[in-house]
PDB file of N, CA and C in Angstrom:
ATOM      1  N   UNK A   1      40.177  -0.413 -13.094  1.00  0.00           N
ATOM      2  CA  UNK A   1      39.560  -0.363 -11.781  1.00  0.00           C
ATOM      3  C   UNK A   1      38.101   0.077 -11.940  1.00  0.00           C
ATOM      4  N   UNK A   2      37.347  -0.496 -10.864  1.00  0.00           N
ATOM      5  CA  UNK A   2      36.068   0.179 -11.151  1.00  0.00           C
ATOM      6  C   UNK A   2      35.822   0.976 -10.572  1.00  0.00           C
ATOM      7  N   UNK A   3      34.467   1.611 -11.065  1.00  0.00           N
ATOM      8  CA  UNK A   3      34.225   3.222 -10.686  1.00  0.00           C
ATOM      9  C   UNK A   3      33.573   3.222  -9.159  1.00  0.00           C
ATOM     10  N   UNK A   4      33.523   2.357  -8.297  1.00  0.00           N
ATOM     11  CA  UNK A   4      33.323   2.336  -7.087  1.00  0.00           C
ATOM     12  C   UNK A   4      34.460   2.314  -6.314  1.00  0.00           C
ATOM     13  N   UNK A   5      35.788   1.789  -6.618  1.00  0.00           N
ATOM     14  CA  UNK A   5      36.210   1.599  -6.218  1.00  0.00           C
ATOM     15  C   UNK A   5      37.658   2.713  -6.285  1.00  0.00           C
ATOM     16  N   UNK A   6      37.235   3.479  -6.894  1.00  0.00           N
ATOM     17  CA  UNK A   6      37.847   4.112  -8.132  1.00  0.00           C
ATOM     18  C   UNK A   6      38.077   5.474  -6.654  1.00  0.00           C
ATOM     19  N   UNK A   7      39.586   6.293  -6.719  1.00  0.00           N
ATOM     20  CA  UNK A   7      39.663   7.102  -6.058  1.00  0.00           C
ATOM     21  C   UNK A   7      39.155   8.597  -6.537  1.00  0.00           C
ATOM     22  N   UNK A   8      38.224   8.842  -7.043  1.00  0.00           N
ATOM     23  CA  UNK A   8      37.975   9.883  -8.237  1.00  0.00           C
ATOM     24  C   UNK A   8      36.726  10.555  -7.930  1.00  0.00           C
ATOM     25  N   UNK A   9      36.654  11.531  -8.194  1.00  0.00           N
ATOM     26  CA  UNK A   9      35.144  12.141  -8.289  1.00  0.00           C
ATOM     27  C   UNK A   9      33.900  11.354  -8.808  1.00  0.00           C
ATOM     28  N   UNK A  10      34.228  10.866  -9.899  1.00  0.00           N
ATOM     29  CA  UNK A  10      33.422   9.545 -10.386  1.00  0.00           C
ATOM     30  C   UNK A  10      33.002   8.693  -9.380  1.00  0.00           C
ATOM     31  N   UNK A  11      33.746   8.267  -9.214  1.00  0.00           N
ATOM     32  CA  UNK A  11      34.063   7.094  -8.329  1.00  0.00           C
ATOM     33  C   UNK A  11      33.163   7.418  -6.909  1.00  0.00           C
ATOM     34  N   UNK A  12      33.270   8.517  -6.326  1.00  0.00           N
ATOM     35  CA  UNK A  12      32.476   9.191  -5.200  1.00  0.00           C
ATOM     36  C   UNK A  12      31.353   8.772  -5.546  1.00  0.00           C
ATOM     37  N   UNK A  13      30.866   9.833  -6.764  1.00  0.00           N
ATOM     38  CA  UNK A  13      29.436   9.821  -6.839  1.00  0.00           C
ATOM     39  C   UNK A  13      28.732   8.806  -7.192  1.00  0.00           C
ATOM     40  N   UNK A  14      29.498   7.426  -7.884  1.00  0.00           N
ATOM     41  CA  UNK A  14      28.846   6.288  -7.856  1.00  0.00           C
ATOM     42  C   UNK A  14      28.628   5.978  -6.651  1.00  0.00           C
ATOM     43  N   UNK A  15      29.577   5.787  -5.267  1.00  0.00           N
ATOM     44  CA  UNK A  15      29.359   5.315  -4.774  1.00  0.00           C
ATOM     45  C   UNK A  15      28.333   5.865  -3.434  1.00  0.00           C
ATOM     46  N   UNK A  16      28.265   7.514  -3.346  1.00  0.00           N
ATOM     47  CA  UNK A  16      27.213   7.609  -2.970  1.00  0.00           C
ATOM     48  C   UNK A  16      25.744   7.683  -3.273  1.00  0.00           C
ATOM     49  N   UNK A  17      25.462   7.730  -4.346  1.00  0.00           N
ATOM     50  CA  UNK A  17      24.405   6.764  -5.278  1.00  0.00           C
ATOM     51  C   UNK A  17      24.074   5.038  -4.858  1.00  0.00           C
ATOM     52  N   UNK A  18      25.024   4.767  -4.715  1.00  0.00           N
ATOM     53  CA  UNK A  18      24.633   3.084  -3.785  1.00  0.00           C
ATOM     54  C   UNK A  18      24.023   3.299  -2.865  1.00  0.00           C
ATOM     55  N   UNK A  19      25.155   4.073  -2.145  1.00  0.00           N
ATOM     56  CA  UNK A  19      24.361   4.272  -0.101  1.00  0.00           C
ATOM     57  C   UNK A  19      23.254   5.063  -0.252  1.00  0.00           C
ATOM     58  N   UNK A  20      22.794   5.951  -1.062  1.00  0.00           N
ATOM     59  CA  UNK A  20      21.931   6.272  -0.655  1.00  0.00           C
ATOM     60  C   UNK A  20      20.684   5.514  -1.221  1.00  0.00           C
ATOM     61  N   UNK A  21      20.748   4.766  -2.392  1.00  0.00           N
ATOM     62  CA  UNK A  21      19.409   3.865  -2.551  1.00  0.00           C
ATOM     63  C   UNK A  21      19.348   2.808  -1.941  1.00  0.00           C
ATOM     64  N   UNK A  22      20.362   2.481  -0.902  1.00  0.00           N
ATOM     65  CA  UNK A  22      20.699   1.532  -0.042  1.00  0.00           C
ATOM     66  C   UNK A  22      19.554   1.855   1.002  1.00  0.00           C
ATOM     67  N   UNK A  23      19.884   3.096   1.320  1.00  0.00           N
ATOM     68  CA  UNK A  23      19.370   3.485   2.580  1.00  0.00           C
ATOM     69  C   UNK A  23      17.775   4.167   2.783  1.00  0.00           C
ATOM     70  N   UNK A  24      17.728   4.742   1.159  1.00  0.00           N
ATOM     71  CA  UNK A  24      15.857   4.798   0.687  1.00  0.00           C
ATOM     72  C   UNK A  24      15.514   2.999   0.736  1.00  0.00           C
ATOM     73  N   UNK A  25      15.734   2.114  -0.298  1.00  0.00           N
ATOM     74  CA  UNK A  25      15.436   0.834   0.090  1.00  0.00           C
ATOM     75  C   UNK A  25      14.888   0.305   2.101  1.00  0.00           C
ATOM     76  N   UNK A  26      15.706   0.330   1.889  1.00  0.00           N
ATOM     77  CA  UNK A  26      15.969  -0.090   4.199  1.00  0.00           C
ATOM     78  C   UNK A  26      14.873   0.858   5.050  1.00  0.00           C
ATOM     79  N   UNK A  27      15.007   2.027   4.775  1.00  0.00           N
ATOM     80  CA  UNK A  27      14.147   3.100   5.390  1.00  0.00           C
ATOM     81  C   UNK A  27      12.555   2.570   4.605  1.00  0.00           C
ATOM     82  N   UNK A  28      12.638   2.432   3.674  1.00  0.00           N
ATOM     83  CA  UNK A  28      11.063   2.137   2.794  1.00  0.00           C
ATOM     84  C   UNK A  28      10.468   1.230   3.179  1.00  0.00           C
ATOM     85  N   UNK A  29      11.278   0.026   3.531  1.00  0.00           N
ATOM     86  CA  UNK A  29      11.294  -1.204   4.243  1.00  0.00           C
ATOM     87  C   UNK A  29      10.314  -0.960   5.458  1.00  0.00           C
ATOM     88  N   UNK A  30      11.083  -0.186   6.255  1.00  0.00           N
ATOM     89  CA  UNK A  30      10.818  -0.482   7.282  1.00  0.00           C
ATOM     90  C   UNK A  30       9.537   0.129   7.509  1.00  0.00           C
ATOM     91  N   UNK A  31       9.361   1.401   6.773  1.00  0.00           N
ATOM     92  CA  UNK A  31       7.832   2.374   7.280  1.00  0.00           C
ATOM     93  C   UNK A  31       6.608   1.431   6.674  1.00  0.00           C
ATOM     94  N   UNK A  32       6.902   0.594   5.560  1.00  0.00           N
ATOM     95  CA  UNK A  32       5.648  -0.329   5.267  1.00  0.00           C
ATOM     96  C   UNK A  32       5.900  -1.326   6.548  1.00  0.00           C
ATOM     97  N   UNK A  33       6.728  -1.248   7.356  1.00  0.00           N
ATOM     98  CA  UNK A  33       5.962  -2.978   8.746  1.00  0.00           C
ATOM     99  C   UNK A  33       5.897  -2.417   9.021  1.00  0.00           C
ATOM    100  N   UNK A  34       6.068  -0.488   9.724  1.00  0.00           N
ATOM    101  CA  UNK A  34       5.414   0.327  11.070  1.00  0.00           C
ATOM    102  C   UNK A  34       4.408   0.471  10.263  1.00  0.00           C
ATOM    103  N   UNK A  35       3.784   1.069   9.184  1.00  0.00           N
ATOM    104  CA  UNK A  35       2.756   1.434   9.052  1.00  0.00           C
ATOM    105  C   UNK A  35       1.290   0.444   8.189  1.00  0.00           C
ATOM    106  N   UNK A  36       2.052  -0.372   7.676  1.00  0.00           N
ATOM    107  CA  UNK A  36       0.755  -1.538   6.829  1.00  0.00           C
ATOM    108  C   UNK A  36       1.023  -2.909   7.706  1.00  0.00           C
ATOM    109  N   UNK A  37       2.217  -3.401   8.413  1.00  0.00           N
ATOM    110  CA  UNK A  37       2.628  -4.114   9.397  1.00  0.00           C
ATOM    111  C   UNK A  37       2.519  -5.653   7.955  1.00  0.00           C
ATOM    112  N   UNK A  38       3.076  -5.020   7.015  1.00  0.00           N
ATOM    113  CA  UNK A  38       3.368  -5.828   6.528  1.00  0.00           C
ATOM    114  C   UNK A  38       4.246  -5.890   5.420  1.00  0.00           C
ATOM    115  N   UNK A  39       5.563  -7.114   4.887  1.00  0.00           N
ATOM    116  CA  UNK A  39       6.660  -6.380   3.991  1.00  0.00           C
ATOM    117  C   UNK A  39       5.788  -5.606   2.496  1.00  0.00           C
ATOM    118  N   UNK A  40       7.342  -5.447   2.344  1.00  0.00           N
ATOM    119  CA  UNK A  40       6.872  -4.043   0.648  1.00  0.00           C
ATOM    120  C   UNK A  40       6.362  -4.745  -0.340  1.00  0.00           C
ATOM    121  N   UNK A  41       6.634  -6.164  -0.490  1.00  0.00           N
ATOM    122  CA  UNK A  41       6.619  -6.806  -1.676  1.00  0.00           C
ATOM    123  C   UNK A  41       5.629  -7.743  -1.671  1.00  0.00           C
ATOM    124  N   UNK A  42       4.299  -7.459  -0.574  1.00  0.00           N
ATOM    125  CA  UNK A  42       2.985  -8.282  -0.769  1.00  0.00           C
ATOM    126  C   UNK A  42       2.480  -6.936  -1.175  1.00  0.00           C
ATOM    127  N   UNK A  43       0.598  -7.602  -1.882  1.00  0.00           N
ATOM    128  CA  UNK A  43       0.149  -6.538  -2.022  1.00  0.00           C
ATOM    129  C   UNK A  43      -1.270  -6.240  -1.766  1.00  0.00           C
ATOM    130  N   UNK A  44      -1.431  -7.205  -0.494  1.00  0.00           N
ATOM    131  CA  UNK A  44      -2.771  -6.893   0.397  1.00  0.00           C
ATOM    132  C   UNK A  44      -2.194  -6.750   1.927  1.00  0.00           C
ATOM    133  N   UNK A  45      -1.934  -5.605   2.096  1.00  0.00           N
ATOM    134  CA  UNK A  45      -2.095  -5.751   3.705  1.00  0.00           C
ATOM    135  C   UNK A  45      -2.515  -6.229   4.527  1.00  0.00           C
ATOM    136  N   UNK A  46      -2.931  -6.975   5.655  1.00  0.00           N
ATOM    137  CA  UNK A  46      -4.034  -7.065   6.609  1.00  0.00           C
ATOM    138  C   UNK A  46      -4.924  -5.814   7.057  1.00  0.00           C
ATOM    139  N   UNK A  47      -4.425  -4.960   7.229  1.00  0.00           N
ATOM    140  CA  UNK A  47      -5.286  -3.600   7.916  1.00  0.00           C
ATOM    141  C   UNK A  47      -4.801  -2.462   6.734  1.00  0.00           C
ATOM    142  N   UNK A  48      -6.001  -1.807   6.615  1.00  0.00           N
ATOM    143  CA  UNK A  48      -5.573  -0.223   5.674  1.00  0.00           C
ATOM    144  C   UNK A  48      -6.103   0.314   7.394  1.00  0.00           C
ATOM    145  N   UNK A  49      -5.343   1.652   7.035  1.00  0.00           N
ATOM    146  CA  UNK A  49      -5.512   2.682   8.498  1.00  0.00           C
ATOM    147  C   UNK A  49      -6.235   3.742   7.187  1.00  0.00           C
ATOM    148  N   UNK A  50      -7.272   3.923   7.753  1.00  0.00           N
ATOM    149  CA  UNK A  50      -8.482   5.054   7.032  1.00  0.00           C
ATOM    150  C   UNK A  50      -8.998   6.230   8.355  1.00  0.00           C
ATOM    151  N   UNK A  51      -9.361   7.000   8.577  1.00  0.00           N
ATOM    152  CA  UNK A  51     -10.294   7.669   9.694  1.00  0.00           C
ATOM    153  C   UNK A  51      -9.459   7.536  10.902  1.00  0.00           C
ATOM    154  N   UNK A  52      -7.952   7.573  10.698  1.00  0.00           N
ATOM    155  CA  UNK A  52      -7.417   7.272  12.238  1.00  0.00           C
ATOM    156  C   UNK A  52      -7.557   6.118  12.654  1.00  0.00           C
ATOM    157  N   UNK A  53      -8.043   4.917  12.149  1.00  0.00           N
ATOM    158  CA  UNK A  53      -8.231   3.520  13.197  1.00  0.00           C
ATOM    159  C   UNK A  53      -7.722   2.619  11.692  1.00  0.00           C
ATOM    160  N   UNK A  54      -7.867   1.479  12.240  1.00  0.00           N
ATOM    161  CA  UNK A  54      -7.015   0.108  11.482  1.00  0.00           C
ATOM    162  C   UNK A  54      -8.804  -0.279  11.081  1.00  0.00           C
ATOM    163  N   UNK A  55      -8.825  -0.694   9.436  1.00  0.00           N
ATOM    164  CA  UNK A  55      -9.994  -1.925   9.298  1.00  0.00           C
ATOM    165  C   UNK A  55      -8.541  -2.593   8.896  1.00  0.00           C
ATOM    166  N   UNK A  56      -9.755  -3.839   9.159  1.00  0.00           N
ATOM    167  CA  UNK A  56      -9.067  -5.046   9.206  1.00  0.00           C
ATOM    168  C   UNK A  56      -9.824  -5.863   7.833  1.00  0.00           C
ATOM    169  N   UNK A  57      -9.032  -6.989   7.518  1.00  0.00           N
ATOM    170  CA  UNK A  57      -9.485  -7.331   6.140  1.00  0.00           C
ATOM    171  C   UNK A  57     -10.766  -8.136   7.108  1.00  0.00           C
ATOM    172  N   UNK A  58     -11.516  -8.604   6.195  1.00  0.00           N
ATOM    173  CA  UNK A  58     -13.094  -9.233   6.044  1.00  0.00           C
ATOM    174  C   UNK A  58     -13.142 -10.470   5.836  1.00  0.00           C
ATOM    175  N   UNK A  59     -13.576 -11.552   6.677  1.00  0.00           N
ATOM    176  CA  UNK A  59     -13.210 -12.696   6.083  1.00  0.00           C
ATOM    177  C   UNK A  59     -13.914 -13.337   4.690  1.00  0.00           C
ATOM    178  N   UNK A  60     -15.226 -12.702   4.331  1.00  0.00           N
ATOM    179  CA  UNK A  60     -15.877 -13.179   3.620  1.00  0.00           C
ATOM    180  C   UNK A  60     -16.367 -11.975   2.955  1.00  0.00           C
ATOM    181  N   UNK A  61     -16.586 -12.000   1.971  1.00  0.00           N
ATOM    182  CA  UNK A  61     -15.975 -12.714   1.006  1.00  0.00           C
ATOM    183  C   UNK A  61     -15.171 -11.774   0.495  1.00  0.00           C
ATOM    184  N   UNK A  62     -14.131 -12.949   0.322  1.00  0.00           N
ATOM    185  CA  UNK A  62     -12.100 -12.488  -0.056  1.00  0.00           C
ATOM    186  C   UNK A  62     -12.277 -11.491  -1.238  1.00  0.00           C
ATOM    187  N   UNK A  63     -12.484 -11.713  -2.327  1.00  0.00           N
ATOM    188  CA  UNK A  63     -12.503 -10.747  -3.478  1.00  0.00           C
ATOM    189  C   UNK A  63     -14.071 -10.412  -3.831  1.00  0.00           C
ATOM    190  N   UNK A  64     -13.951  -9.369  -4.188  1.00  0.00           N
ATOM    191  CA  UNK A  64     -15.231  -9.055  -4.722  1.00  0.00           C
ATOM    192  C   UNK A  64     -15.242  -8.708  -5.960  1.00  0.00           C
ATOM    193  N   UNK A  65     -16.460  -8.280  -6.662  1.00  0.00           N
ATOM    194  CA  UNK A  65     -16.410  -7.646  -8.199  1.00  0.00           C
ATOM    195  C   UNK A  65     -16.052  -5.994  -7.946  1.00  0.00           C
ATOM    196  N   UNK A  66     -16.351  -5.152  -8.778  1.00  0.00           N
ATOM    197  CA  UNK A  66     -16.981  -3.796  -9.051  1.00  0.00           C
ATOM    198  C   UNK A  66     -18.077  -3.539  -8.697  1.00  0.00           C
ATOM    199  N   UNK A  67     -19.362  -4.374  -9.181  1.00  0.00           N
ATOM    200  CA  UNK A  67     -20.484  -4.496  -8.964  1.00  0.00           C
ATOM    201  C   UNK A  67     -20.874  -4.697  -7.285  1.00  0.00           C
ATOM    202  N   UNK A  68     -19.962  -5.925  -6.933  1.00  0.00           N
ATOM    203  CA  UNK A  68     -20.392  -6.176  -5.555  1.00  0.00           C
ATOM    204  C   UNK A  68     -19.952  -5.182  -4.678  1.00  0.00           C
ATOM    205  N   UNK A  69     -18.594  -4.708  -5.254  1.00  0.00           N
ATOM    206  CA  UNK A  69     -18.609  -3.345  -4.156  1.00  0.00           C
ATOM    207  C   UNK A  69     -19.209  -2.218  -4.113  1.00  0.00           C
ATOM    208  N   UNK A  70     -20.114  -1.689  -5.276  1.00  0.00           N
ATOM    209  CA  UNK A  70     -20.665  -1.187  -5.372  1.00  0.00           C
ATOM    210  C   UNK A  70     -21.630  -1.036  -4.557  1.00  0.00           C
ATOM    211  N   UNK A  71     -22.377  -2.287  -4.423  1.00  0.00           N
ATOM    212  CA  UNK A  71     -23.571  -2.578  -3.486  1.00  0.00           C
ATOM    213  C   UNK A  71     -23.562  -2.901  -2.003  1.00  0.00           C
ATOM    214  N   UNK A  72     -22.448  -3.109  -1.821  1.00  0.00           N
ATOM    215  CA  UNK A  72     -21.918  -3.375  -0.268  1.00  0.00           C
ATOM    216  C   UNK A  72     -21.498  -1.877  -0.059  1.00  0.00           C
ATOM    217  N   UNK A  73     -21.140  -0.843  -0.722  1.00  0.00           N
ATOM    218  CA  UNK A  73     -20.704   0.014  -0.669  1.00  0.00           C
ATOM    219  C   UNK A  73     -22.331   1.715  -0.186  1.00  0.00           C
ATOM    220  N   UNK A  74     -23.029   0.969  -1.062  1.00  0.00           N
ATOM    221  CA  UNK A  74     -23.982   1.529  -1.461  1.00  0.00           C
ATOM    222  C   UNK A  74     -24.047   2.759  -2.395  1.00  0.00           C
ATOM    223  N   UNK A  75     -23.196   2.893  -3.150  1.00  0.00           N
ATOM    224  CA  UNK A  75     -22.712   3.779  -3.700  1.00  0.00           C
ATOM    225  C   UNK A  75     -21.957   3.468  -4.405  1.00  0.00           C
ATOM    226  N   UNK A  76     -21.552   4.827  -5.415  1.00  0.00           N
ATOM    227  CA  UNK A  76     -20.074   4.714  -6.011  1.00  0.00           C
ATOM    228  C   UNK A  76     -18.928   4.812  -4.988  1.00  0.00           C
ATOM    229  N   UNK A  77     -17.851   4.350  -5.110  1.00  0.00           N
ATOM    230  CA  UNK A  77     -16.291   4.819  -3.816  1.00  0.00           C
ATOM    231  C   UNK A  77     -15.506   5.488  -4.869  1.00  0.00           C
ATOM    232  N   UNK A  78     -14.634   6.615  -4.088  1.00  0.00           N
ATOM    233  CA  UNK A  78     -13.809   7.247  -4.536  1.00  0.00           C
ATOM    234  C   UNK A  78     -12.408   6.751  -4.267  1.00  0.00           C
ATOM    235  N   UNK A  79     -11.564   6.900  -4.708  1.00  0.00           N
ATOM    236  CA  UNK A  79     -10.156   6.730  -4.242  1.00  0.00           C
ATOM    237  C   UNK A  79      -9.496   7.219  -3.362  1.00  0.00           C
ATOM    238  N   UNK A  80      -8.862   7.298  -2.174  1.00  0.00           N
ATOM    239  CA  UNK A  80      -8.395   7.885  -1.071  1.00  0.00           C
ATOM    240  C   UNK A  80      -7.218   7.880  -0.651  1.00  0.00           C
ATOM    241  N   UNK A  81      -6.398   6.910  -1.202  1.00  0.00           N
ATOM    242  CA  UNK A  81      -5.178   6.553  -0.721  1.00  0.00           C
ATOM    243  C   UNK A  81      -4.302   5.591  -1.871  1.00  0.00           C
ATOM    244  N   UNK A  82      -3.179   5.787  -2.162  1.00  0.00           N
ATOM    245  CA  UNK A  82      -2.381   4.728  -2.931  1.00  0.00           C
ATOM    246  C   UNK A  82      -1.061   4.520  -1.983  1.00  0.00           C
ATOM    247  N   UNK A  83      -0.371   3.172  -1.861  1.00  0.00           N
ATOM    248  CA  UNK A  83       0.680   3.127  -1.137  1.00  0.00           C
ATOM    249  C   UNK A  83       1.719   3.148  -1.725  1.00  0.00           C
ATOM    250  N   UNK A  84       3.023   3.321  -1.354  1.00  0.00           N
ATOM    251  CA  UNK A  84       4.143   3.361  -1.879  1.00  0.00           C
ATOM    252  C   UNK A  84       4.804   1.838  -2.211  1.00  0.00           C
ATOM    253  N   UNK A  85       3.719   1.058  -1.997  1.00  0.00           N
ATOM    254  CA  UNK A  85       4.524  -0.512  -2.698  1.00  0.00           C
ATOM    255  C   UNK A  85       5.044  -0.907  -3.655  1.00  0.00           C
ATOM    256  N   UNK A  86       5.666  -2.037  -3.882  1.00  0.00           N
ATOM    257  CA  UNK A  86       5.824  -2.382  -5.525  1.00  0.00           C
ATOM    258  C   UNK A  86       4.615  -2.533  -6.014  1.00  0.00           C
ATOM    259  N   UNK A  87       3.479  -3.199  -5.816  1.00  0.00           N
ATOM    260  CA  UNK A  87       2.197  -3.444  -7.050  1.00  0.00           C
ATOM    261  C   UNK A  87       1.290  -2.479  -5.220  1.00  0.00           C
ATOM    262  N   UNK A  88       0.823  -0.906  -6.177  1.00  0.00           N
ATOM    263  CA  UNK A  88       1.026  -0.206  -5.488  1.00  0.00           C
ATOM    264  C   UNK A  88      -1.178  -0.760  -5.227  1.00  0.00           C
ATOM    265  N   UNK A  89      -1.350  -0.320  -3.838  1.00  0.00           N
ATOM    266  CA  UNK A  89      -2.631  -0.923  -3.336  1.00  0.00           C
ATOM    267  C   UNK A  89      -3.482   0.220  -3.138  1.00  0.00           C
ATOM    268  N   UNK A  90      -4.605   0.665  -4.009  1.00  0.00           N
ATOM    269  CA  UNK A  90      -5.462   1.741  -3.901  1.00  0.00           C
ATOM    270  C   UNK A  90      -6.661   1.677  -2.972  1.00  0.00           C
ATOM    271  N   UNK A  91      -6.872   2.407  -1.805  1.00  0.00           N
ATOM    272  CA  UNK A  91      -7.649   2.341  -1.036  1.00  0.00           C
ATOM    273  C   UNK A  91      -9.125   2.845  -1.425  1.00  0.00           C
ATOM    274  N   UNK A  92     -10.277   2.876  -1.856  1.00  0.00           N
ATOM    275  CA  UNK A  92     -11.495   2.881  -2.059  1.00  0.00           C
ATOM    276  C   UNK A  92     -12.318   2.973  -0.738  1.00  0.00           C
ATOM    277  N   UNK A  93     -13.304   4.363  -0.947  1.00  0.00           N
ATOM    278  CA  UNK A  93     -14.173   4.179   0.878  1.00  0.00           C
ATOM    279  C   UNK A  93     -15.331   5.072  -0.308  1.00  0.00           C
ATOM    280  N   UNK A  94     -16.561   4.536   0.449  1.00  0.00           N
ATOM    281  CA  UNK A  94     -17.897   5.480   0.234  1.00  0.00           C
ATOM    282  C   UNK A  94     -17.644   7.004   0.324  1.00  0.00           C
ATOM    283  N   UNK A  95     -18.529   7.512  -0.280  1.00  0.00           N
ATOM    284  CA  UNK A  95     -19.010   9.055   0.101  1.00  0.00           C
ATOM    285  C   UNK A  95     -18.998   9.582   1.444  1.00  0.00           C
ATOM    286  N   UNK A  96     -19.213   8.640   2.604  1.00  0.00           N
ATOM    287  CA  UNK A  96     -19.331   9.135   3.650  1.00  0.00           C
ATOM    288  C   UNK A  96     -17.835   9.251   4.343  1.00  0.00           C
ATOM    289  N   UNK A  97     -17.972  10.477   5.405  1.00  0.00           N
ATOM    290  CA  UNK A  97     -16.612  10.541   5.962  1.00  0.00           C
ATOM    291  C   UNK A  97     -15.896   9.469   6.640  1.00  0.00           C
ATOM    292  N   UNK A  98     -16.545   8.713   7.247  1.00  0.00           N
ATOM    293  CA  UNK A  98     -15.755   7.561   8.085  1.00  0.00           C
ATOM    294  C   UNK A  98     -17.147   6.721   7.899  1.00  0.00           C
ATOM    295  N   UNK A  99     -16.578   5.907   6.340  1.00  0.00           N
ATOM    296  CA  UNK A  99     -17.442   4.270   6.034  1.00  0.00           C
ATOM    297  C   UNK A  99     -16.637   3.345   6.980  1.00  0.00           C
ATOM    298  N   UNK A 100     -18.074   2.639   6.938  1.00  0.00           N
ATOM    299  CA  UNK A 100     -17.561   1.402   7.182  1.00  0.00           C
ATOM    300  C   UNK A 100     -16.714  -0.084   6.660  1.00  0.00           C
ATOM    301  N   UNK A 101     -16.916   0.099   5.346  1.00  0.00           N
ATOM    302  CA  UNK A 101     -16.231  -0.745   4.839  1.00  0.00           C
ATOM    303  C   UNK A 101     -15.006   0.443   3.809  1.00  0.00           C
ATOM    304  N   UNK A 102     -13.579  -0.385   3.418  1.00  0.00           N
ATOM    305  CA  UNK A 102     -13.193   0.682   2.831  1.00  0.00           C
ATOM    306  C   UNK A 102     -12.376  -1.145   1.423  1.00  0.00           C
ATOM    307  N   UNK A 103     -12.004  -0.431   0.567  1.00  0.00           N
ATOM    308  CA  UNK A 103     -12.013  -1.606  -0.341  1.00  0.00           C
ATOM    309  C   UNK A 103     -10.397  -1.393  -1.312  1.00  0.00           C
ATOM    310  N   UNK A 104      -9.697  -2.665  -0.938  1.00  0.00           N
ATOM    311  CA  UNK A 104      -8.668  -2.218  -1.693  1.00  0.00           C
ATOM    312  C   UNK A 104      -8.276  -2.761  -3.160  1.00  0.00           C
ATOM    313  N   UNK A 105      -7.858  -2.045  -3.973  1.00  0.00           N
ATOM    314  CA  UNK A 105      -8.004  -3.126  -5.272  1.00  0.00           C
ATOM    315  C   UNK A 105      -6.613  -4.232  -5.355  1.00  0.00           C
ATOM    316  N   UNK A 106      -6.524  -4.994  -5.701  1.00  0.00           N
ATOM    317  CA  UNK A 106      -6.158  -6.295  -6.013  1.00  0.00           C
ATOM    318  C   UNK A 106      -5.683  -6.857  -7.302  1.00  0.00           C
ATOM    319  N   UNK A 107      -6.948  -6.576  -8.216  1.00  0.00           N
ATOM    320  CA  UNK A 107      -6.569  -6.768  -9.526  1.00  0.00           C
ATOM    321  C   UNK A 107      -7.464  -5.790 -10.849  1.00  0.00           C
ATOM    322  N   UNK A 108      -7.713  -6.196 -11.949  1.00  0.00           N
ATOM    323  CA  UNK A 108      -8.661  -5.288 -13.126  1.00  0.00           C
ATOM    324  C   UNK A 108      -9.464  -5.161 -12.591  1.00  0.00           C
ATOM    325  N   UNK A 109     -10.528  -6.246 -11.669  1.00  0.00           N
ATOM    326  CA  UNK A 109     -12.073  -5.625 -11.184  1.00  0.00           C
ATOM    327  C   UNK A 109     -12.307  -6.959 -10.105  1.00  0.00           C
ATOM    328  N   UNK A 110     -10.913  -6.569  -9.296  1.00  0.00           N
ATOM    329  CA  UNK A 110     -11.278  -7.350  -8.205  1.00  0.00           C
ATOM    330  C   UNK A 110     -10.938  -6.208  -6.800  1.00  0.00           C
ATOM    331  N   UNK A 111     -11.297  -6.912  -5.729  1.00  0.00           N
ATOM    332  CA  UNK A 111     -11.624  -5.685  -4.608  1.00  0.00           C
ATOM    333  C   UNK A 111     -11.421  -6.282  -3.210  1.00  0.00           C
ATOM    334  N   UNK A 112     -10.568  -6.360  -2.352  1.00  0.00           N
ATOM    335  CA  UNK A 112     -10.929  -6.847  -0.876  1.00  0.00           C
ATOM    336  C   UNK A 112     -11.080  -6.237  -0.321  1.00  0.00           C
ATOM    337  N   UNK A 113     -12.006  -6.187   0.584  1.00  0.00           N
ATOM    338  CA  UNK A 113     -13.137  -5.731   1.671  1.00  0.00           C
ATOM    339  C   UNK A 113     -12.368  -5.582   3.375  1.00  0.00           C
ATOM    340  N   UNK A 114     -12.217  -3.987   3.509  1.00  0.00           N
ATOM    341  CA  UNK A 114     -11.790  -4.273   4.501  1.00  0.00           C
ATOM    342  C   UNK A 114     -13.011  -3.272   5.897  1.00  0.00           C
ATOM    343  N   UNK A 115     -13.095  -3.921   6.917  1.00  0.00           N
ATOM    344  CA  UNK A 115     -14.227  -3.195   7.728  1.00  0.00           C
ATOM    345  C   UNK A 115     -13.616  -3.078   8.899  1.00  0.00           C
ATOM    346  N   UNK A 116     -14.322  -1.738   9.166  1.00  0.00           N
ATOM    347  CA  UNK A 116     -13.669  -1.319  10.853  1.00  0.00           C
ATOM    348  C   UNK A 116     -14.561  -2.328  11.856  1.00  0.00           C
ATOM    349  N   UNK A 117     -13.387  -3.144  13.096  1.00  0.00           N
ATOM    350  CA  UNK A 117     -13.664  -3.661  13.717  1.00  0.00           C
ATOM    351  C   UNK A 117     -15.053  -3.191  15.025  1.00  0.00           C
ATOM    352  N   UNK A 118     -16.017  -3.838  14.941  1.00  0.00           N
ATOM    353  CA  UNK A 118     -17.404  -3.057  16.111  1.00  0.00           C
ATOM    354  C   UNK A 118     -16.778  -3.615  17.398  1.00  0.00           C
TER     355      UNK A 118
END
């Protein structure tokens, strides 16, 4: 018999070991569409929430370098945020407290541009 199915102490703790990564899974699920409003298993959001408000991605231009964010940035950016995704999405914002553009990485030295709506 198997150990799930199994009337045994064993058998318990396998099977609450299922339900409960059942239920981290489902719950994880769901706080990435309330909170990135988009599933777990992409890995650009439409909106990062930075400063209390939603930027929204940028239509132009889609990826950037290092360099280019640099200069759109005007500055170096620090890191501010990582999400709990599978290919997990690091949020990047200027020195200043509430930039305007904030930049998420993508790939080795790529970057999308996301800006609070005027």
């Amino acid at each position: 018999m198997s150990p799930v199915l199994a009337q045994s102490r064993a058998g318990n703790f396998v099977r609450s070991l299922l339900i409960i990564g059942l239920i981290v899974t489902v719950f994880r699920e769901l706080y990435l569409l309330w909170f990135f409003h988009t599933p777990a298993w992409t890995s650009r959001p439409p909106e990062i929430r930075y400063c209390g408000e939603y930027y929204q991605r940028r239509d132009e231009p889609p990826d950037v370098s290092t360099a280019e964010m640099n200069r759109l940035a005007g500055g170096r950016v620090k890191q501010v945020m990582r999400s709990p995704v599978l290919r997990p999405i690091a949020a990047y914002k200027p020195a200043k407290s509430c930039p305007r553009y904030v930049f998420a990485k993508v790939g080795e030295d790529r970057f999308v541009v996301y800006t609070f709506p005027t």
